[in-house]
N, C-alpha and C. Protein backbone atom coordinates (compact mmCIF):
# COMPACT_ATOMS: atom_id res chain seq x y z
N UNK A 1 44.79 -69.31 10.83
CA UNK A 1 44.08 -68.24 10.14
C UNK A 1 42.58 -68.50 10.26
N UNK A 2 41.72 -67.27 10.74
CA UNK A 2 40.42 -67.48 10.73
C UNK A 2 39.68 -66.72 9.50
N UNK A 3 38.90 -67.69 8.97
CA UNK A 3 37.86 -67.09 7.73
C UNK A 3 36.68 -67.42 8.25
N UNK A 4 35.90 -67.02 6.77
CA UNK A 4 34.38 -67.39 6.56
C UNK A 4 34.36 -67.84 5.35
N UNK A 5 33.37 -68.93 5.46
CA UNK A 5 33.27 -69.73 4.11
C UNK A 5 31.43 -69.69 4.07
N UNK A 6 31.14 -69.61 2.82
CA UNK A 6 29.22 -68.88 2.76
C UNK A 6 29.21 -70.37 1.85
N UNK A 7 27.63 -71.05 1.83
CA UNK A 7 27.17 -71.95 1.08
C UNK A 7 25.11 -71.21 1.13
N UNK A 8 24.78 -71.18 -0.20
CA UNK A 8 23.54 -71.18 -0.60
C UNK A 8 22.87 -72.13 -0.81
N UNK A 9 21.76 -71.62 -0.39
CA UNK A 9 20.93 -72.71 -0.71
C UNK A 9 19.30 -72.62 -0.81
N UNK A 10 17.97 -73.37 -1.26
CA UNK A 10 16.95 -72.34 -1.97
C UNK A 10 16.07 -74.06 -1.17
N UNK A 11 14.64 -73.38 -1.06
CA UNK A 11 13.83 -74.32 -0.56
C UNK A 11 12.75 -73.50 -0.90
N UNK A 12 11.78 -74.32 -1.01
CA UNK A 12 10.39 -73.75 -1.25
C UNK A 12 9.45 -74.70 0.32
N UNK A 13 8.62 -73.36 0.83
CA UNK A 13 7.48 -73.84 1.64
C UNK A 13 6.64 -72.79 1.92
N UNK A 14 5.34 -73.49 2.15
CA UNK A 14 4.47 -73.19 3.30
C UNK A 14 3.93 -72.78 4.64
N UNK A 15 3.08 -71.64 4.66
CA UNK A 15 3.13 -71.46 6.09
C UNK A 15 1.57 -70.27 6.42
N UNK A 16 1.38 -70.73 7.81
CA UNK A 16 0.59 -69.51 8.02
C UNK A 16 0.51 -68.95 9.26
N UNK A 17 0.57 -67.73 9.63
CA UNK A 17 0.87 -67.52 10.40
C UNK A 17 -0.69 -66.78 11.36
N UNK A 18 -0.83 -67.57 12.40
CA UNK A 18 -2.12 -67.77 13.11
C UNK A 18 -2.29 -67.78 14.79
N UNK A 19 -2.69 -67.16 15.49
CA UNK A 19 -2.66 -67.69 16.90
C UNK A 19 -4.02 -67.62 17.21
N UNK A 20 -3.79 -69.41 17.65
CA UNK A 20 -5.55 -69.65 17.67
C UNK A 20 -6.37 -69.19 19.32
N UNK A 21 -5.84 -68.31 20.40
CA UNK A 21 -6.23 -67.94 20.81
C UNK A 21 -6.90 -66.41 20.64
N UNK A 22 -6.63 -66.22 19.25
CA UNK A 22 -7.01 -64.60 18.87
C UNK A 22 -8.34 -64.88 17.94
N UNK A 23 -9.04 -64.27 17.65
CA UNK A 23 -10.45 -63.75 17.35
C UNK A 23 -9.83 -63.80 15.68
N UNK A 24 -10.57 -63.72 14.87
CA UNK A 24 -9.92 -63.87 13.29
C UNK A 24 -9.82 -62.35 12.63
N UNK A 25 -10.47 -61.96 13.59
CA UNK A 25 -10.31 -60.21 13.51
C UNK A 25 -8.74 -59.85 13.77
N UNK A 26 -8.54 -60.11 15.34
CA UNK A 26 -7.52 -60.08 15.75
C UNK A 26 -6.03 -60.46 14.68
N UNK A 27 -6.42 -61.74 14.38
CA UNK A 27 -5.34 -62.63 13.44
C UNK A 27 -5.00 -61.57 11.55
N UNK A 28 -5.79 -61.04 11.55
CA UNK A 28 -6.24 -60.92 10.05
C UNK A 28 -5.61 -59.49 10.06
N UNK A 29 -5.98 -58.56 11.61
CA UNK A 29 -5.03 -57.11 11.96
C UNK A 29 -3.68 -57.22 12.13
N UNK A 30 -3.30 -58.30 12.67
CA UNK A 30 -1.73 -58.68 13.02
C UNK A 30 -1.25 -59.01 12.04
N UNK A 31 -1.40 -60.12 11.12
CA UNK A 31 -1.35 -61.01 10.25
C UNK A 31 -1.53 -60.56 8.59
N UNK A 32 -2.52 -60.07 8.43
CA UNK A 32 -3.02 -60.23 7.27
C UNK A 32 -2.71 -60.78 6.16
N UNK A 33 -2.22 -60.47 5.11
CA UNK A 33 -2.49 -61.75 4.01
C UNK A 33 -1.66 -63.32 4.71
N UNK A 34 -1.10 -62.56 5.23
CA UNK A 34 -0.18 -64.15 6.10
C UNK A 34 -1.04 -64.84 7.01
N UNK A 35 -2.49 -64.43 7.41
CA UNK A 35 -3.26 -65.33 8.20
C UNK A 35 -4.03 -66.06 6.64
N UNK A 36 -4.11 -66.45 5.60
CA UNK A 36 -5.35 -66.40 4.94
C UNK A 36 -5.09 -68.32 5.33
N UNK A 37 -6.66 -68.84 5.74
CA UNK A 37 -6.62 -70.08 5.91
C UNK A 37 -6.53 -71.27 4.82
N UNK A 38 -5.86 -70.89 3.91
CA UNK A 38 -5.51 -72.04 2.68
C UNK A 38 -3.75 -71.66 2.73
N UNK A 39 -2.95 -71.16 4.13
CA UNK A 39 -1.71 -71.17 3.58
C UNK A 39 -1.64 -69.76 2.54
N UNK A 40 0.06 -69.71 2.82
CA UNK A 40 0.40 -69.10 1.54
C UNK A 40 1.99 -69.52 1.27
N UNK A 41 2.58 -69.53 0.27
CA UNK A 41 4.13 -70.03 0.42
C UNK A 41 5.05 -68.93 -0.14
N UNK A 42 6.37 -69.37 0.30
CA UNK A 42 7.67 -68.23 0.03
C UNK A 42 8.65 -69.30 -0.89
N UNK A 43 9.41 -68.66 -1.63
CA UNK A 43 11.03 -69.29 -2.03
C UNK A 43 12.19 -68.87 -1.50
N UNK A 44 11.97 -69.96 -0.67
CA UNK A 44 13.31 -68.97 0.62
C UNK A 44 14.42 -69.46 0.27
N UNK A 45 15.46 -67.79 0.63
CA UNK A 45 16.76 -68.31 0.57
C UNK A 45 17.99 -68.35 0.97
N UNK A 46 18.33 -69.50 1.49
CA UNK A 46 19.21 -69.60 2.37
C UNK A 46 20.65 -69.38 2.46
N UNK A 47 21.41 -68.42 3.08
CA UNK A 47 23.08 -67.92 3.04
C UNK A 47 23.20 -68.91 4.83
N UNK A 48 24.42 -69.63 4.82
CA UNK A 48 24.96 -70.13 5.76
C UNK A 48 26.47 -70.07 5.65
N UNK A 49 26.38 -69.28 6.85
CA UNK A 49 28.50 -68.62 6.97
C UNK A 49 28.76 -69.37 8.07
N UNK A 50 29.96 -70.03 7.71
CA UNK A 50 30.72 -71.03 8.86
C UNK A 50 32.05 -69.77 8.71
N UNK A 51 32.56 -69.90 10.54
CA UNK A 51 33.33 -69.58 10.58
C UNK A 51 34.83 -70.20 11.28
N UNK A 52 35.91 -70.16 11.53
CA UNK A 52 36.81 -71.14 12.08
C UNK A 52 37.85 -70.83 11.51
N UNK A 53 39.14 -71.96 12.09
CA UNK A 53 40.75 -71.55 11.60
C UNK A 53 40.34 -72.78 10.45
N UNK A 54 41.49 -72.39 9.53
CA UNK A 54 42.07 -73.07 8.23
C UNK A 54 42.65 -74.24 8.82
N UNK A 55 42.79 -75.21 8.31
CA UNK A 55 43.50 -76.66 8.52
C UNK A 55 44.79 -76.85 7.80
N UNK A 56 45.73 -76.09 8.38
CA UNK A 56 47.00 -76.22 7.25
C UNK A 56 47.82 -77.62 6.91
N UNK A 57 47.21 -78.66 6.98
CA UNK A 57 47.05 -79.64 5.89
C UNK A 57 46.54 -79.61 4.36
N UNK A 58 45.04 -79.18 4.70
CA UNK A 58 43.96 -79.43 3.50
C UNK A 58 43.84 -78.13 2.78
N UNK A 59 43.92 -77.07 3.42
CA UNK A 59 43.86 -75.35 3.26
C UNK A 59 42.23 -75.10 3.29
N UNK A 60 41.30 -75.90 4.02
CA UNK A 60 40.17 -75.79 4.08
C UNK A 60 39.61 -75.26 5.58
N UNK A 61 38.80 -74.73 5.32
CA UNK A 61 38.21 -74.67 6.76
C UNK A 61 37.34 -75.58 6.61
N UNK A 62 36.32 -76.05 6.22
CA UNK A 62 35.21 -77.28 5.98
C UNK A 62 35.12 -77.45 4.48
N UNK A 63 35.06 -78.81 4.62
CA UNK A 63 34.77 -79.21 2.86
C UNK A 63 33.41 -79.09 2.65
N UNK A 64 33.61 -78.36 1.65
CA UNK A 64 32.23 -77.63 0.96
C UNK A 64 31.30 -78.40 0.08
N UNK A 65 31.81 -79.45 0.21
CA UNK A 65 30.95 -80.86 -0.32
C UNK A 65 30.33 -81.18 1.04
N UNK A 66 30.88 -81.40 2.16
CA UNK A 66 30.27 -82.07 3.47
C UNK A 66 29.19 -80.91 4.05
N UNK A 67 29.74 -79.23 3.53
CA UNK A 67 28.14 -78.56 4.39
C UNK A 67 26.96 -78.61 3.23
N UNK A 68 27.57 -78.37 1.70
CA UNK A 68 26.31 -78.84 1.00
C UNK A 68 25.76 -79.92 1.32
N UNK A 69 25.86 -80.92 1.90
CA UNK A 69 25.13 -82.45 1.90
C UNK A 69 24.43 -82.27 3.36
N UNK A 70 25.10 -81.37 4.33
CA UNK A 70 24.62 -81.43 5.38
C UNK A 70 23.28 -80.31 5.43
N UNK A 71 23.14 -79.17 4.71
CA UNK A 71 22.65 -78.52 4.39
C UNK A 71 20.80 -79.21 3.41
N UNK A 72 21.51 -79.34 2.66
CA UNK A 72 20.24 -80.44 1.72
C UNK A 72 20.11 -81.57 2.48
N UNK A 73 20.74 -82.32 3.49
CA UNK A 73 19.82 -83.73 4.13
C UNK A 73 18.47 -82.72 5.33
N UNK A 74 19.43 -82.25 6.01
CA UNK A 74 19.28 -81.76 7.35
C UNK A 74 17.56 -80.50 7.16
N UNK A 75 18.13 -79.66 6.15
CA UNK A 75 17.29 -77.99 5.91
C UNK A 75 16.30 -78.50 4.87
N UNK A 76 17.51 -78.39 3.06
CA UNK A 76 16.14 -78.69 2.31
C UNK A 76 14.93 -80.24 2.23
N UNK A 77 15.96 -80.87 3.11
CA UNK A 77 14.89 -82.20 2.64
C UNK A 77 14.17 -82.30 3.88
N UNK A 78 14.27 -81.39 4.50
CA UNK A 78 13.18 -81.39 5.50
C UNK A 78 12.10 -80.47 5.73
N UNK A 79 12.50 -79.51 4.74
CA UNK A 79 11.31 -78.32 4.87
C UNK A 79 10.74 -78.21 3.33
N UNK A 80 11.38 -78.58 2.38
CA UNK A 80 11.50 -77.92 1.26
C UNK A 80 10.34 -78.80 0.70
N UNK A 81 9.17 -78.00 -0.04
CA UNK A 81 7.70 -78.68 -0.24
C UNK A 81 6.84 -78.79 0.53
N UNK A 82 6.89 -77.99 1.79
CA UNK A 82 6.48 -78.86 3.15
C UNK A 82 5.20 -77.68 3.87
N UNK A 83 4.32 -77.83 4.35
CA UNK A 83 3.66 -77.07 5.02
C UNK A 83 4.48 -76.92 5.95
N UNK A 84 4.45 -76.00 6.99
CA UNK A 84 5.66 -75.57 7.74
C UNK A 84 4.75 -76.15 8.81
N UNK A 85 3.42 -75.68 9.03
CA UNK A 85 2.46 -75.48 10.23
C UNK A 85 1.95 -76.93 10.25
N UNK A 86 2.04 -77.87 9.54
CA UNK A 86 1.47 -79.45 9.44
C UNK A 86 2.26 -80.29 9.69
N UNK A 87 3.28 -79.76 8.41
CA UNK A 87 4.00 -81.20 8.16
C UNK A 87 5.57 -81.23 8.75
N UNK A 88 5.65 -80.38 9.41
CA UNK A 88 6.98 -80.05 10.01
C UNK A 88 6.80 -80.33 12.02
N UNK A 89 7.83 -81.21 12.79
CA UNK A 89 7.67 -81.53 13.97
C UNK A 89 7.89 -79.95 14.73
N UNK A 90 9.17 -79.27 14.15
CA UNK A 90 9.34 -78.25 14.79
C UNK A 90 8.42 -76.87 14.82
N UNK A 91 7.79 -76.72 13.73
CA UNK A 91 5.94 -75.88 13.86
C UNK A 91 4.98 -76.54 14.27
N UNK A 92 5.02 -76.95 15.01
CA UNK A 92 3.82 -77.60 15.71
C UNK A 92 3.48 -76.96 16.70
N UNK A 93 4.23 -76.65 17.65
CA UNK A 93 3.81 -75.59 18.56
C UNK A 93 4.24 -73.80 18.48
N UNK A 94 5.37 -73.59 17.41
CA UNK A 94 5.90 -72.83 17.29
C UNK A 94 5.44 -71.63 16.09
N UNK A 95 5.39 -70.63 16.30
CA UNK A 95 4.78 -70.23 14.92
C UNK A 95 5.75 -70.06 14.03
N UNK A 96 5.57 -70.65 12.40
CA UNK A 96 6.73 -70.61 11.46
C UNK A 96 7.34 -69.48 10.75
N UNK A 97 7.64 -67.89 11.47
CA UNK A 97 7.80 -66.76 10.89
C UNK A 97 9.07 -67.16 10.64
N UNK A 98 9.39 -66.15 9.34
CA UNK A 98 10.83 -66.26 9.43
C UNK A 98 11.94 -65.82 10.20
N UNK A 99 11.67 -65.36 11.31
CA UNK A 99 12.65 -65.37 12.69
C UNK A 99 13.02 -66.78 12.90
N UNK A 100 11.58 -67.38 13.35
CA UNK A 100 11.64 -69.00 14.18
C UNK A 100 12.09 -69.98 13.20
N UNK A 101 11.98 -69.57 11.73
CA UNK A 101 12.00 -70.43 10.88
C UNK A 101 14.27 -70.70 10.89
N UNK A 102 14.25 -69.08 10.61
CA UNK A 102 16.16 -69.50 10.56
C UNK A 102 16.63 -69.47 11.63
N UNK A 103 15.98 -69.42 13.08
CA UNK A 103 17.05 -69.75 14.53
C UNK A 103 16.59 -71.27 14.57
N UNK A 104 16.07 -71.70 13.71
CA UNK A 104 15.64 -73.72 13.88
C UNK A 104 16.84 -73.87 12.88
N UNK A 105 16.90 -73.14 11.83
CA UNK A 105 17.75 -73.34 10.56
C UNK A 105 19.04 -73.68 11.30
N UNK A 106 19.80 -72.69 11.98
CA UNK A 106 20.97 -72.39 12.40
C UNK A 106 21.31 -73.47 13.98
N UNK A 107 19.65 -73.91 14.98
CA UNK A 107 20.30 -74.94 15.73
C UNK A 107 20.71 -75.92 15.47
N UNK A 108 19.50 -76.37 13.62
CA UNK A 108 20.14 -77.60 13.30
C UNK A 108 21.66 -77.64 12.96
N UNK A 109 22.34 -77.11 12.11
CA UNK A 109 23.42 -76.72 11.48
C UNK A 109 24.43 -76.71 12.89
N UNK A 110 24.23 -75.80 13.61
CA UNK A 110 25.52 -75.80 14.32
C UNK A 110 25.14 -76.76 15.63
N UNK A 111 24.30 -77.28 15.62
CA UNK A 111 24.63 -78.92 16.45
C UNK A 111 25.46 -79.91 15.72
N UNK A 112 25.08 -80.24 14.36
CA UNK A 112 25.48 -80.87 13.59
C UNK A 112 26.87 -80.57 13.09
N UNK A 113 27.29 -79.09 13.21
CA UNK A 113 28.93 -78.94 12.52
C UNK A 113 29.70 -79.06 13.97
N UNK A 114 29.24 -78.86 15.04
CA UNK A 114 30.14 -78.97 16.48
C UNK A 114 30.65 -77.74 16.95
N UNK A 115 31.06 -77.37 17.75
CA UNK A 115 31.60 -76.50 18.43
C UNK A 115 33.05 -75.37 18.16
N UNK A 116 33.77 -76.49 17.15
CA UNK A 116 34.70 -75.89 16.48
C UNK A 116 34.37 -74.78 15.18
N UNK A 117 33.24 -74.96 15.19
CA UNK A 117 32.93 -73.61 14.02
C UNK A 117 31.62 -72.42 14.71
N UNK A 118 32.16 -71.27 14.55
CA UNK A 118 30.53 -70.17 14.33
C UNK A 118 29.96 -70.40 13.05
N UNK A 119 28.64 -70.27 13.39
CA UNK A 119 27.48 -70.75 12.51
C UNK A 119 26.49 -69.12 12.69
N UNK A 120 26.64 -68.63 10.89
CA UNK A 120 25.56 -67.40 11.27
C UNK A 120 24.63 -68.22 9.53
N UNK A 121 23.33 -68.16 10.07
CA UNK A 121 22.17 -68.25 9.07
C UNK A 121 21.87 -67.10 9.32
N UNK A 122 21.15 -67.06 7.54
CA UNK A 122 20.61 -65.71 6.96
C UNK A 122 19.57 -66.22 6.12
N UNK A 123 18.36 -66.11 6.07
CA UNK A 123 17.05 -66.96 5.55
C UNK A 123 16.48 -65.67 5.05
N UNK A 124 16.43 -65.42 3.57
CA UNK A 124 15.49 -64.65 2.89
C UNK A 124 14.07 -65.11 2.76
N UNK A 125 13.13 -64.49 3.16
CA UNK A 125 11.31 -64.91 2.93
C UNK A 125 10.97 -64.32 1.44
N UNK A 126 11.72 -62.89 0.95
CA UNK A 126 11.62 -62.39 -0.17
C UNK A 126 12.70 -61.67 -0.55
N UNK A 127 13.01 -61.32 -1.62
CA UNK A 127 13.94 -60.49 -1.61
C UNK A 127 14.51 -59.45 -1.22
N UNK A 128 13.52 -58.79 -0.58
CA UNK A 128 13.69 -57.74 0.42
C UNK A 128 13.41 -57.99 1.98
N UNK A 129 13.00 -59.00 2.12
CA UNK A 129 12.43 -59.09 3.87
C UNK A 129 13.56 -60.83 4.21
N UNK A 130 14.10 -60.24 5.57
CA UNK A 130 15.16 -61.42 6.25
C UNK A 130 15.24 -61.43 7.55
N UNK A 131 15.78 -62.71 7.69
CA UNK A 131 16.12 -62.96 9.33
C UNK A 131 17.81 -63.42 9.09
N UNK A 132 18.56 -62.55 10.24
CA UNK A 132 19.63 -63.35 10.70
C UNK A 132 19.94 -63.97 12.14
N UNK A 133 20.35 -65.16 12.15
CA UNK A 133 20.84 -65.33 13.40
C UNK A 133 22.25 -66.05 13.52
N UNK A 134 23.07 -65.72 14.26
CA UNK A 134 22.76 -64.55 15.35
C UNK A 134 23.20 -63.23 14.67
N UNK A 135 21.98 -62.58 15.69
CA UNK A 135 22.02 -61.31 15.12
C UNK A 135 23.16 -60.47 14.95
């Protein structure tokens, strides 16, 4: 039997969104309050749907203790507090919108769960504005 099993989860960060080959004119028309140079931050929030057959041993598809832990080592303790554009390896060259922000979300995750499961992230920036992948 194939399901979906959803785990939440909430992080707070930083970010700004900037391309330093553009004029601040340029950045500020594209961008605006999201270029301002002191940062600005979101409380993002995170839906992660695993999908896969049931284990008719356990009646689980994944123990929901092992994606919460994988979830909080992997996502929140790595972003959560964090300038996105500083203090993070993967914004360093990348800009941290929330597109780029949940297709990083979702490579970590489904490298880490393996091949035997679909992996869809869903990363809220606000309550009304999101990214899913895959789309």
């Amino acid at each position: 039997m194939r399901i979906a099993v959803f785990r939440k989860a909430h992080f707070n960060a930083a970010h700004r969104m900037h391309v330093p080959e553009w004029s601040d004119e340029k950045n500020i028309e594209v961008f605006g309050l999201c270029n301002s140079p002191n940062y600005h931050g979101h409380n993002y929030e995170l839906e992660v749907k695993v999908v896969g057959e049931v284990d008719p041993v356990t009646g689980y598809l994944i123990d929901l203790k092992v994606l919460k832990d994988l979830i909080k080592e992997e996502i929140e303790d790595r972003f959560d507090h964090k300038n996105l554009n500083l203090d993070t390896e993967e914004f360093k060259e990348v800009p941290p919108s929330c597109e780029n922000l949940c297709y990083t979300i979702w490579k970590i995750l489904s490298e880490k769960l393996g091949s035997e499961y679909e992996v869809t992230v869903r990363l809220y920036e606000t309550p009304r504005n999101f990214a899913q992948y895959p789309a």
